[in-house]
Protein backbone atom coordinates (compact mmCIF):
# COMPACT_ATOMS: atom_id res chain seq x y z
CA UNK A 1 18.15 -16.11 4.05
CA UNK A 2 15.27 -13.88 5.34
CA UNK A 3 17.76 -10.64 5.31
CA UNK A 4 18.89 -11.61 1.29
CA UNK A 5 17.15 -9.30 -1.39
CA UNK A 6 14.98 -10.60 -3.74
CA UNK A 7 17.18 -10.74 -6.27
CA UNK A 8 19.58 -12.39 -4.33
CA UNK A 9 16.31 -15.04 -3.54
CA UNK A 10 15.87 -15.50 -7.11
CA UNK A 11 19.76 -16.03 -8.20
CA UNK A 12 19.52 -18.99 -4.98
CA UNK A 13 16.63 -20.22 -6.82
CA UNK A 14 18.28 -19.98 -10.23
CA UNK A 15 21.50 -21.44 -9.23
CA UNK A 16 19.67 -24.51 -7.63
CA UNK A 17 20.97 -23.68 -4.15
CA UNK A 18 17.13 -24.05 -2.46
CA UNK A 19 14.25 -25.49 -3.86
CA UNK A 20 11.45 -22.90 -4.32
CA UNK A 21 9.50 -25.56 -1.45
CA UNK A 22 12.46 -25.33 0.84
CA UNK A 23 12.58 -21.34 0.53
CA UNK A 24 9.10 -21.35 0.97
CA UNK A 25 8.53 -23.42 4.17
CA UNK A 26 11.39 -21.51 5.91
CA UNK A 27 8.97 -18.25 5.23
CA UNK A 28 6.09 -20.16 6.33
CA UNK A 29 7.64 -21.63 9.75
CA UNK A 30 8.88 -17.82 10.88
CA UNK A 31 5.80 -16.30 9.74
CA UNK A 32 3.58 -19.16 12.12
CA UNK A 33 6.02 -18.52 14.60
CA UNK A 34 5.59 -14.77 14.39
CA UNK A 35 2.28 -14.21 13.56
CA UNK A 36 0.39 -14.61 16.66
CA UNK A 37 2.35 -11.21 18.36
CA UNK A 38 1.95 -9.27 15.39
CA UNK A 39 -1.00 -10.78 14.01
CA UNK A 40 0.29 -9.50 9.92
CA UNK A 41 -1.74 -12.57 8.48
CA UNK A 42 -5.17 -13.15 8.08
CA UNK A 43 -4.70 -16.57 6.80
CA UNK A 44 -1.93 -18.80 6.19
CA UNK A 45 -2.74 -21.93 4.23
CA UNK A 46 0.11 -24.20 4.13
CA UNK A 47 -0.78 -26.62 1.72
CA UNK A 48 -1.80 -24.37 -0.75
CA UNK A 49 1.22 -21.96 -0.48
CA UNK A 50 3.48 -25.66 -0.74
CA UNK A 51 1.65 -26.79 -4.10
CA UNK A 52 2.30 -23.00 -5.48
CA UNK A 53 6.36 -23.71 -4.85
CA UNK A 54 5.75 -27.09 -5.72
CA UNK A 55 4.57 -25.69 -9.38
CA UNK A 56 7.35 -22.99 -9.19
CA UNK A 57 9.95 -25.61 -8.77
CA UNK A 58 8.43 -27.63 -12.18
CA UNK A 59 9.07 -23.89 -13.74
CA UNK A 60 12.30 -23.62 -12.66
CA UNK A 61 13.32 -27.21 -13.76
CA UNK A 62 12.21 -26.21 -17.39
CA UNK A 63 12.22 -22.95 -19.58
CA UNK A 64 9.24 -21.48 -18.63
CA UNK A 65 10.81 -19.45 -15.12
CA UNK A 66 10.97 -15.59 -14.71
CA UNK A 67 13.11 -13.40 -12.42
CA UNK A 68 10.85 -14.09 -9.98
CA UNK A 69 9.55 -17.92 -9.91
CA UNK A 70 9.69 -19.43 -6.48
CA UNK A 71 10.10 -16.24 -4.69
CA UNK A 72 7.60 -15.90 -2.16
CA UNK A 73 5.17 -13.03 -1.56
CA UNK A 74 2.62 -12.17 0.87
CA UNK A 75 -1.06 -11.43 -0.45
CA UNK A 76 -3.16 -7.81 0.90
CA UNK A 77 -6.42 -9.53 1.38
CA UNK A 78 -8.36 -7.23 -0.86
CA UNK A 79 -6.92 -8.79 -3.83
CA UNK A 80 -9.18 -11.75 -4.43
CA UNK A 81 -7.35 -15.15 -4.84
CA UNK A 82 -9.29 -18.13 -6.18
CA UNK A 83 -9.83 -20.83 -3.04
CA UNK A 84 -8.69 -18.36 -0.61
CA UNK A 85 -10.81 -16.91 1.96
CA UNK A 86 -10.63 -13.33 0.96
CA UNK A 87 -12.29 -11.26 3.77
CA UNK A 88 -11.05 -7.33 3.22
CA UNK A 89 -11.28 -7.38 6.83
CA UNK A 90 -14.12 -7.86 7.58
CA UNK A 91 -16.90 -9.65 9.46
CA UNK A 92 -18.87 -9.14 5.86
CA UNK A 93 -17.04 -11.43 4.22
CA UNK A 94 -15.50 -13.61 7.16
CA UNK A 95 -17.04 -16.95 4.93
CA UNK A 96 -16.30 -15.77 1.45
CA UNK A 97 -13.75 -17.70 -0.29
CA UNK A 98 -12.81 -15.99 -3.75
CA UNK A 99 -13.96 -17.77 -6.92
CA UNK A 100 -11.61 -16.40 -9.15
CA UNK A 101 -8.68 -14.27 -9.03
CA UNK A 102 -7.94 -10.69 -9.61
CA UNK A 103 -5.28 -9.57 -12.35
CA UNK A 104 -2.69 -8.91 -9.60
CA UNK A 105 -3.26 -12.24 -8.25
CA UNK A 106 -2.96 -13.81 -12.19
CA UNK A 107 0.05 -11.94 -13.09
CA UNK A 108 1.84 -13.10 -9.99
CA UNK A 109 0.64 -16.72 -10.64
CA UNK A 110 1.73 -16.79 -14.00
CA UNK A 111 5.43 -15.17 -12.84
CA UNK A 112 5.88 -17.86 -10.77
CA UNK A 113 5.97 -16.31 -6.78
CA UNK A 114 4.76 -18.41 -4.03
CA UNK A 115 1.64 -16.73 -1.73
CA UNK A 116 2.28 -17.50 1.51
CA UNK A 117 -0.88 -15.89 2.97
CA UNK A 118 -3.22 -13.27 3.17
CA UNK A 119 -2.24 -10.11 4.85
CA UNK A 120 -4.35 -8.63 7.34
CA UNK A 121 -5.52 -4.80 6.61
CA UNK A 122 -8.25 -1.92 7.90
CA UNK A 123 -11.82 -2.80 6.72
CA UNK A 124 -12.13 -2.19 3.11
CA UNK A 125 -9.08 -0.83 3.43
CA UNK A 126 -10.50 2.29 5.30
CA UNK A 127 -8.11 3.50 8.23
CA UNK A 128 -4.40 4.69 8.81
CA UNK A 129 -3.70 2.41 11.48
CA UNK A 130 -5.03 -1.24 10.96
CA UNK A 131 -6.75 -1.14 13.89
CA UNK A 132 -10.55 -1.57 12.38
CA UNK A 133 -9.21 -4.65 11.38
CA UNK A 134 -12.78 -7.41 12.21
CA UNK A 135 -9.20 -10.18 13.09
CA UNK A 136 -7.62 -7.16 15.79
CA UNK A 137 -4.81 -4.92 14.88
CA UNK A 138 -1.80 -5.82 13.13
CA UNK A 139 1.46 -5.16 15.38
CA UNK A 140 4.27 -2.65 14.40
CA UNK A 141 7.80 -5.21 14.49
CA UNK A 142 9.81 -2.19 15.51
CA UNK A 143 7.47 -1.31 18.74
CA UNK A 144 4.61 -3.66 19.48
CA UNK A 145 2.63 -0.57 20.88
CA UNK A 146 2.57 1.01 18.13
CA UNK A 147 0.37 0.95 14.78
CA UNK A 148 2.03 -0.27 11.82
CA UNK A 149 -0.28 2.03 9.39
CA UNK A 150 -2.79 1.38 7.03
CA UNK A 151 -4.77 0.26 5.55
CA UNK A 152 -1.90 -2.30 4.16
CA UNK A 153 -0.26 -2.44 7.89
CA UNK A 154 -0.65 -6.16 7.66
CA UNK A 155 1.88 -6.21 4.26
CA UNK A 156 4.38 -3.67 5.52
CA UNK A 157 4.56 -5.68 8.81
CA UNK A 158 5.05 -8.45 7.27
CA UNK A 159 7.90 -7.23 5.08
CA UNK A 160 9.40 -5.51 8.25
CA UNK A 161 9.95 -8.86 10.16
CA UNK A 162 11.15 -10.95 7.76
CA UNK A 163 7.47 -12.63 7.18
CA UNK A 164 7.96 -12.32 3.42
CA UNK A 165 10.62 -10.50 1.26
CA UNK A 166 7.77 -8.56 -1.05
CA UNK A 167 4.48 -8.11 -0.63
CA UNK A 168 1.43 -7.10 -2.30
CA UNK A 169 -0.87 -3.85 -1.34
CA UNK A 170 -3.29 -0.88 -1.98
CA UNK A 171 -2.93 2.69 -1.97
CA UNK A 172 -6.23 4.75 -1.76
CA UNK A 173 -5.30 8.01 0.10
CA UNK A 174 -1.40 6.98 1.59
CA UNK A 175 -1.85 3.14 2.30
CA UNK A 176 1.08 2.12 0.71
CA UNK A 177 3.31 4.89 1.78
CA UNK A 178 2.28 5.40 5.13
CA UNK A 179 2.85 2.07 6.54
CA UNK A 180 5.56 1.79 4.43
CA UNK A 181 6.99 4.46 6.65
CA UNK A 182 5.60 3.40 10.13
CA UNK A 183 7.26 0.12 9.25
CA UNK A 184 10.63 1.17 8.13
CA UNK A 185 10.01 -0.40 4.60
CA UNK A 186 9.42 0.93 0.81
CA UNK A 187 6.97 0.81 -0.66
CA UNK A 188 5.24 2.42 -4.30
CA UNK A 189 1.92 3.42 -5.42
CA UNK A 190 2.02 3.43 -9.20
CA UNK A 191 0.56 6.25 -11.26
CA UNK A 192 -3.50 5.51 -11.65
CA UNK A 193 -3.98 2.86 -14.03
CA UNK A 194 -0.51 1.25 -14.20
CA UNK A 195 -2.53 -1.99 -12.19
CA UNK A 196 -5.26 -3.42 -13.07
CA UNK A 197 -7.89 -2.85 -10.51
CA UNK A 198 -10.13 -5.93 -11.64
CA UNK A 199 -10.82 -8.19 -8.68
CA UNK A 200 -8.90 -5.55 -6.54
CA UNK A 201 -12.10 -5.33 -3.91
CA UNK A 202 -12.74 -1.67 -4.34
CA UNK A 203 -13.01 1.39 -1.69
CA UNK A 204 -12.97 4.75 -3.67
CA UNK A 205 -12.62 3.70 -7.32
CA UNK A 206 -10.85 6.91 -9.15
CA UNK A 207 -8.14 6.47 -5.90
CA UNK A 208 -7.91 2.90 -5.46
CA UNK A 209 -4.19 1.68 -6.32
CA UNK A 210 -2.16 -1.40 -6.08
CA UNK A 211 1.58 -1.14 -5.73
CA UNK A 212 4.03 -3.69 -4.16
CA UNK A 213 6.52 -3.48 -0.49
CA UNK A 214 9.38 -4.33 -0.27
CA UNK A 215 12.45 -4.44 1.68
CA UNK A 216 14.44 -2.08 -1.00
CA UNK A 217 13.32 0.38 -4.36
CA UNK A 218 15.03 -2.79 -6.28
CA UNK A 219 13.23 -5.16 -5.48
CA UNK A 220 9.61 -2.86 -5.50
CA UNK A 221 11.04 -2.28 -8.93
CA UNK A 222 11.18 -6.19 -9.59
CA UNK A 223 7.50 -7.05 -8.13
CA UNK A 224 5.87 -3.53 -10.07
CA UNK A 225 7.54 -5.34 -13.46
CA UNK A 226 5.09 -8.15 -12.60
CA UNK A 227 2.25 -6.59 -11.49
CA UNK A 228 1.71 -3.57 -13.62
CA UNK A 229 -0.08 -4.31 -17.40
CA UNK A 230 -2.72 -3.11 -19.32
CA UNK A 231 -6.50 -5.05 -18.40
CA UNK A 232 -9.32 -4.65 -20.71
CA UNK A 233 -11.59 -5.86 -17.87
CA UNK A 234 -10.80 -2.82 -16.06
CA UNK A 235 -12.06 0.25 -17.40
CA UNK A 236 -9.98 2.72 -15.86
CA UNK A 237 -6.73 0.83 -17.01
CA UNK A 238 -4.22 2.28 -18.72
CA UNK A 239 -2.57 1.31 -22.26
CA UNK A 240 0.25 2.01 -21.33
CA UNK A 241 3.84 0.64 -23.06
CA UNK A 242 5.00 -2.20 -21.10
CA UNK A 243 7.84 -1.29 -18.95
CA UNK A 244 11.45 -2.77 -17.00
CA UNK A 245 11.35 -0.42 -13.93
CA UNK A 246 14.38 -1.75 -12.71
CA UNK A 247 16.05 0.15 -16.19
CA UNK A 248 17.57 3.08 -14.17
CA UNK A 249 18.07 1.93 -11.11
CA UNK A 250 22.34 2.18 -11.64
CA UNK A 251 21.94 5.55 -12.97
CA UNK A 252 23.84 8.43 -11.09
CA UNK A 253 21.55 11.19 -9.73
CA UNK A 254 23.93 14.65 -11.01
CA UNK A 255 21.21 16.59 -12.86
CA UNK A 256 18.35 15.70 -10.98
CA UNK A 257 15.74 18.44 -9.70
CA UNK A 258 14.23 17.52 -6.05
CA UNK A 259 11.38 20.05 -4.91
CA UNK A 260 10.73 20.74 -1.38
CA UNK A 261 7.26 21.98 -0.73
CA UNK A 262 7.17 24.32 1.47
CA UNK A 263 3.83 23.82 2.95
CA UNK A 264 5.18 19.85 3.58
CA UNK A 265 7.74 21.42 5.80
CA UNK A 266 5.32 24.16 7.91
CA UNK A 267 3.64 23.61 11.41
CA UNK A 268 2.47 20.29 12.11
CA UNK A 269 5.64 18.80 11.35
CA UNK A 270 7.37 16.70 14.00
CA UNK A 271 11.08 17.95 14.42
CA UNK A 272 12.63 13.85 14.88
CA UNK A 273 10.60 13.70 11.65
CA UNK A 274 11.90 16.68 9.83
CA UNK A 275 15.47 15.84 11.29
CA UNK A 276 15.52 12.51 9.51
CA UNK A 277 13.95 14.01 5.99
CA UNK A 278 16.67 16.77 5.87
CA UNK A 279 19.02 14.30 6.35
CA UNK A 280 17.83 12.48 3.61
CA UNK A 281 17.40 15.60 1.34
CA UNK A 282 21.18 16.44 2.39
CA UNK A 283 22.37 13.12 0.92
CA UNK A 284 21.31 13.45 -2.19
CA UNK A 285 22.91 17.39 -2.76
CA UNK A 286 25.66 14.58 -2.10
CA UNK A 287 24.71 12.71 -5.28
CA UNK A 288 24.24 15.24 -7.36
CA UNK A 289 20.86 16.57 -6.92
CA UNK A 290 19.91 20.11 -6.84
CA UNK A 291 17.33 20.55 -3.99
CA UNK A 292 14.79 23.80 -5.20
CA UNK A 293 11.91 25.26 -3.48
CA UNK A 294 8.34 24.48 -4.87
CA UNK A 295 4.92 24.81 -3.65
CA UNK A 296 1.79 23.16 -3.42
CA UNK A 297 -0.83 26.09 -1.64
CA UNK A 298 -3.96 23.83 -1.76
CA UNK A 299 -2.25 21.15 0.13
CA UNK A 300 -4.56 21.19 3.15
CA UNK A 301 -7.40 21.44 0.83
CA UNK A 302 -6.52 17.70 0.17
CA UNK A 303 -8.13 16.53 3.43
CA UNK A 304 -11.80 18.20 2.94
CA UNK A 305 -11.95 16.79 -0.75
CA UNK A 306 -10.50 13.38 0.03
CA UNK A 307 -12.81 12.81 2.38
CA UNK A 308 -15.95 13.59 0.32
CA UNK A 309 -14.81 11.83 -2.54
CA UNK A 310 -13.57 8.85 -1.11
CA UNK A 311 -16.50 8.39 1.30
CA UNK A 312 -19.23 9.25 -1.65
CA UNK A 313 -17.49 6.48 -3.87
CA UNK A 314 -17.29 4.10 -0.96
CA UNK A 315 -21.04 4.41 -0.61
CA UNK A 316 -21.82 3.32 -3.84
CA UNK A 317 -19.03 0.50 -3.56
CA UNK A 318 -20.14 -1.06 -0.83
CA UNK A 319 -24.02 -1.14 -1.38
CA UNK A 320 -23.22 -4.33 -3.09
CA UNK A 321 -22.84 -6.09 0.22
CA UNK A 322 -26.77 -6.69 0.68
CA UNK A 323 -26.36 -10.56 2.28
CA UNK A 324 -28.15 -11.40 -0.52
CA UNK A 325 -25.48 -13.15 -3.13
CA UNK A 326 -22.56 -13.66 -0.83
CA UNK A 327 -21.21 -12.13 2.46
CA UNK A 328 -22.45 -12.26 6.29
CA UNK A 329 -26.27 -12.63 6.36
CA UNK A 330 -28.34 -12.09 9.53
CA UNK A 331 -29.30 -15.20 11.07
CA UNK A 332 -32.60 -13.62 11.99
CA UNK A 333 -34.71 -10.91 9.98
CA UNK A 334 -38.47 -10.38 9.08
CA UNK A 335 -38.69 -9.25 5.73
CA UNK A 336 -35.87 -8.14 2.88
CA UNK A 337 -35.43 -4.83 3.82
CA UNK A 338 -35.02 -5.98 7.69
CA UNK A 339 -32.30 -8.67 6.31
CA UNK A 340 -30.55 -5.59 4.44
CA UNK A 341 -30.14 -3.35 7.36
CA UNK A 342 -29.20 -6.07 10.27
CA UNK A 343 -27.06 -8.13 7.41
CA UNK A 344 -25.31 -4.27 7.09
CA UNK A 345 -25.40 -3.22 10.59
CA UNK A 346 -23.51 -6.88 11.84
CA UNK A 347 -21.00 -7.19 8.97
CA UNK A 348 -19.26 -3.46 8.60
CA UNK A 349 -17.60 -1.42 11.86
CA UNK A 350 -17.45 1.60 12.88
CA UNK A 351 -15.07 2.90 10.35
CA UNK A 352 -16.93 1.93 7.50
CA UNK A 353 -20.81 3.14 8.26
CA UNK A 354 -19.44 6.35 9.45
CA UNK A 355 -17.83 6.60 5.83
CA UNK A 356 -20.51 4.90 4.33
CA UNK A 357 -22.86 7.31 6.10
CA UNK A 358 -21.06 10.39 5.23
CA UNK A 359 -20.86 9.22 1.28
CA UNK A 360 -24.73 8.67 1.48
CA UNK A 361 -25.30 12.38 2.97
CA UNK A 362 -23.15 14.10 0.22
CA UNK A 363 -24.35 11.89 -2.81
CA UNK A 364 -27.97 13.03 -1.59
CA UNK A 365 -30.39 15.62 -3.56
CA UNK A 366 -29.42 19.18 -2.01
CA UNK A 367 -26.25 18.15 -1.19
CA UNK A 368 -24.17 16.78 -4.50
CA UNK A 369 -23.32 20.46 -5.79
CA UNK A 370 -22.17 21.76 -2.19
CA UNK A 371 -20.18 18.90 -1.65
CA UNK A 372 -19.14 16.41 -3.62
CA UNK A 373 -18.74 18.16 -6.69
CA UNK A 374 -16.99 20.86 -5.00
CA UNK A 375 -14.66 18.75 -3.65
CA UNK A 376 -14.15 17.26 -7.64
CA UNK A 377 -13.19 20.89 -8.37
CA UNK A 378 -10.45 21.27 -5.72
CA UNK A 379 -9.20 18.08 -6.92
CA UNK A 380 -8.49 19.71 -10.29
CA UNK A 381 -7.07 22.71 -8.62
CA UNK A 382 -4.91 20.07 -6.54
CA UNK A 383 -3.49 18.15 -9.58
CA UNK A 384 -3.00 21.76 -11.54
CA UNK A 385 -0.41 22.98 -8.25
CA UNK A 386 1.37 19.49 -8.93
CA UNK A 387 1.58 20.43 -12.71
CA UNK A 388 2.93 23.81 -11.88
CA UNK A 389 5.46 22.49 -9.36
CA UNK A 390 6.90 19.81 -11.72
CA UNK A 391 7.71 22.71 -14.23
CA UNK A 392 10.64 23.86 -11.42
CA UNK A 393 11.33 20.04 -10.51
CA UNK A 394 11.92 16.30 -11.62
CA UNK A 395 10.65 15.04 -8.33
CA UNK A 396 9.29 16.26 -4.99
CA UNK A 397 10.46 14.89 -2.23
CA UNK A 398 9.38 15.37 1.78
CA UNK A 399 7.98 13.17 4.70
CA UNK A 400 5.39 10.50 4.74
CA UNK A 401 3.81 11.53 7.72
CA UNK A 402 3.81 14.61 10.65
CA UNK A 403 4.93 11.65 13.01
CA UNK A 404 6.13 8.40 13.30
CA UNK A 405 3.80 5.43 13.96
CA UNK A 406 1.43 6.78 17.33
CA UNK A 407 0.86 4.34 20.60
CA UNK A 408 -1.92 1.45 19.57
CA UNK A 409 -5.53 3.24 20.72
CA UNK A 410 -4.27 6.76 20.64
CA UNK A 411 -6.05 8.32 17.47
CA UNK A 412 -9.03 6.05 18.04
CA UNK A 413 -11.45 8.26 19.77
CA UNK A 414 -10.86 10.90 17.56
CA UNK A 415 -11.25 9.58 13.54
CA UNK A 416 -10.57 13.37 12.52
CA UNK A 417 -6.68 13.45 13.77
CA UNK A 418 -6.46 10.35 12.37
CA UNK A 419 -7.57 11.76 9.20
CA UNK A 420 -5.11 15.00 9.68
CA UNK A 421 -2.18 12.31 9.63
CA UNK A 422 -3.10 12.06 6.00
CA UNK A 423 -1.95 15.59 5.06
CA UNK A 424 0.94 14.57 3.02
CA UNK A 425 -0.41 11.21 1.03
CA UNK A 426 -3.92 12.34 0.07
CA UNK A 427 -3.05 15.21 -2.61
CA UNK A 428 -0.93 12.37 -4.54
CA UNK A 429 -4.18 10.17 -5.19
CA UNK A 430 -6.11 13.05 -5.75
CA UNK A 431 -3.87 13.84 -8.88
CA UNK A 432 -3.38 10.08 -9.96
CA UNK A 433 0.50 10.42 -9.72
CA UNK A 434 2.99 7.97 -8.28
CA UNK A 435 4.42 8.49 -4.95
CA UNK A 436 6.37 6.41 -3.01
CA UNK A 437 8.02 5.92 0.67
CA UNK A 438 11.31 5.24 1.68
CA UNK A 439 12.94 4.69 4.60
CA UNK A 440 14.77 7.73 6.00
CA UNK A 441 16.29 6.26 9.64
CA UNK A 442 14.23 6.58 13.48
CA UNK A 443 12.24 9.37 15.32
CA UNK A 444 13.57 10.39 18.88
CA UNK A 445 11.72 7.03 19.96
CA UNK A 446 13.04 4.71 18.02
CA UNK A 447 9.86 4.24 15.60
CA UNK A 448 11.07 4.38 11.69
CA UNK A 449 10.43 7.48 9.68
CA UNK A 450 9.74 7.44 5.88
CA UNK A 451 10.67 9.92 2.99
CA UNK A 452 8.20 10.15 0.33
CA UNK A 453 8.94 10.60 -3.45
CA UNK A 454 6.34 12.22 -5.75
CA UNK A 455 6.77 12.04 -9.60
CA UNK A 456 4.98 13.17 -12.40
CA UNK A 457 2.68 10.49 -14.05
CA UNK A 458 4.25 7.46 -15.61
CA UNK A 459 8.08 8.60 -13.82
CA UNK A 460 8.23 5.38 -11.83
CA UNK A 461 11.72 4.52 -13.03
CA UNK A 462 12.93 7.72 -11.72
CA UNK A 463 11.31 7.82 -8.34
CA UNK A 464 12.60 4.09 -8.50
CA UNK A 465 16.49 5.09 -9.30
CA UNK A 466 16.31 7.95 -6.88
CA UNK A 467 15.34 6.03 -3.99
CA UNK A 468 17.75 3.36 -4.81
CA UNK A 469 20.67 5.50 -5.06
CA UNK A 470 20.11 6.78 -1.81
CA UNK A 471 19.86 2.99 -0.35
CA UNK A 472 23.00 3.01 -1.79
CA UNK A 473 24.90 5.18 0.13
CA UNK A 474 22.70 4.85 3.57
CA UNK A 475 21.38 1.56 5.66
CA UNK A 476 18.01 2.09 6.80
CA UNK A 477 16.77 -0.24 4.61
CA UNK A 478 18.77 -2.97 5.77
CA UNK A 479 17.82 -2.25 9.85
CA UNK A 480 15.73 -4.91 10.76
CA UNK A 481 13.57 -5.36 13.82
CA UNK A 482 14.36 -8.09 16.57
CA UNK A 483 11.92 -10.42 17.00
């Protein structure tokens, strides 16, 4: 069962051949069995996840079921999820149990899936390798030495060993994609807007994305129908027509414009990596595509501006956690402002005051205009070369990453080639566009490699039929770890 698609899932469900608390329990006993080695849950919470399918099944007995009802689906723990303990990852909010939940969270509810738990991720979702993780690192299934990504390394894992069939998770500078790739899974980040961000706990607010994982573009296609939707409590949602992003899916390729950047394909690049992309690229000349040269020049400019912008809006996001309404709280302090800075100082990690340090210093008087709002103007420039390149193009394809997934501990001593692993993600939240990741077979050691698919905003069905045309005709998607 844990190979079958979730379609497949849903027509078992459907056709009465598993209740949705049979299907349910067999995800829950693998992922208990699995989860101390790879460590892709933060919590698992079996009664609650059996009166979920317990409430499914009632919706599948009547007339109020959707594709989806009784299919379960692992939960990023940033989204928050009334009664469950909903930590981001950290030691902040180890002890704070979510009172409500976010849209995501209610439009998954009211579709009928099953959570099974909350996936474990980088502290407020800041990291590429969900290692600054408060609960420990999350385990890549194909290589145990190896990072899965981040910062939604606990969802991809998850996905990867046949924890869950979908999953849900946020995209911020590559968090989707990235361990997406590491993980040999797909994975989308929706154009900004298409999900609601309310009670999504927020990082860098004009990046922040949700998207789903999955096993295959059909059924991220499926899980996206569910989770995207216009949310007047979020400001920065879009109105947007309702859509069916499954719509294309069958639809042959001949016609279709792919552009290669040519800076995604200059030094830096690994050659295993680059091997598998071309690959990729050379099956779908195979379907009909026409491949075309484009370029994006201010492509390395994405790094600089990325991280001023996402560091200045995480400073302002996370001065909220005070220990004052809810969070970790000192046991011992002499006054307010010493309950502030030890509350603070206890409950984030390294990752997040060095961001949260770095947002401060450009935010600050003398600084704003050299920094941060230069970096605002390079974002413009950033989302004007993606304009210019979609004139020549339908999509743009290339890889993920320079490298597959690195050793466990590698990157950690030095945050900035961590950063530099970014190169290829970053420019697509800059511009609010949808990009995805695919998988695109193995580097020379064996770790998965991902191809990523850019569209132009609100092209989701396309990106969506492209990648599942080539899953068509090739099997990485199907290669599962062994466990």
């Amino acid at each position: 069962m844990i190979e079958k698609s979730v379609k497949q899932l849903s027509a078992m469900l459907t056709a009465k051949e598993i209740s949705a608390v049979e299907m349910a329990s067999e995800y829950l006993a693998r992922a208990k069995a699995l989860n101390g080695e790879l460590n892709a849950f933060i919590t698992l919470d079996e009664d609650k996840t059996l009166a979920e399918a317990k409430a499914a099944d009632v919706m599948l007995a009547g007339s109020t079921a959707g594709p989806l009802t009784g299919v379960p689906i692992a939960q990023k723990d940033i989204f928050c999820q009334q009664g469950w303990k909903t930590t981001c990852g950290s030691k902040m909010l180890d002890n704070f149990v979510a009172p409500y939940d976010a849209n995501v969270i209610e439009l998954c509810r009211k579709a009928g899936l099953v959570s099974l738990g909350r996936t474990n991720m980088d502290e407020f979702a800041m990291g590429s390798s969900n290692e600054n993780s408060f609960y420990g690192a999350v385990k890549n299934p194909w290589d145990k030495l190896a990072v899965p990504g981040g910062s939604s390394g606990g969802s991809a894992a998850a996905v990867a060993a046949r924890l869950a069939p979908i999953a849900t998770a946020t995209d911020t500078g590559g968090s989707i994609r990235q361990p997406a790739a590491f993980c040999g899974v797909t994975g989308i980040k929706p154009t900004y807007g298409i999900v609601s961000r309310f009670g999504m706990i927020a990082f860098a607010s004009s990046l922040d994305q949700g998207g789903p994982i999955g096993k295959s573009a059909e059924d991220c296609a499926l899980l996206l129908n569910v989770m995207a939707g216009y949310d007047e409590r979020d400001s920065t949602s879009l109105e947007h027509a309702k859509e069916d992003y499954s719509r294309d899916l069958n639809a042959p390729l001949a016609g279709l414009r792919i552009g290669l950047p040519k800076e995604y394909f200059a030094e830096g690049l690994a050659s295993d990596v680059a091997a598998a992309v071309d690959a990729a690229i050379s099956e779908y000349k195979k379907l009909g595509a026409t491949i075309v040269e484009v370029s994006l020049p201010n492509t390395k400019l994405s790094i600089p501006a990325y991280y001023v912008i996402a560091p200045a809006e995480a400073s302002s996001n996370l001065s909220r956690f005070d220990g004052v309404r809810y969070g970790h709280r000192a046991a011992e302090y002499s006054g307010l402002a010493d309950m502030y800075e030890k509350s603070r100082a206890e409950g984030f990690g390294a990752e997040v005051k060095r961001r949260i340090l770095t947002g401060t210093y450009v935010l600050s008087h003398g600084y704003y205009d050299a920094y941060y709002l230069q970096a605002q103007k390079i974002r413009r420039i950033i989302a004007n070369d993606f304009q210019a390149a979609f004139e020549h193009c339908d999509l743009i394809a290339g890889p993920v990453a320079p490298t597959a997934a690195w050793n466990l501990g590698e990157k950690n001593a030095d945050p900035t080639a961590m950063y530099l692993e970014d190169i290829y993600t970053l420019a697509v939240n800059l511009a609010g566009l949808p990009g995805m990741s695919l998988p695109a077979g193995f580097a020379a050691n064996g770790r998965p490699v991902g191809l990523q698919l850019i569209g132009n905003y609100f092209s989701e069905a396309k990106m969506l039929n492209a990648a599942h045309q080539l899953q068509q005709v090739t099997d990485w998607h199907t290669r599962a770890p062994s466990l």
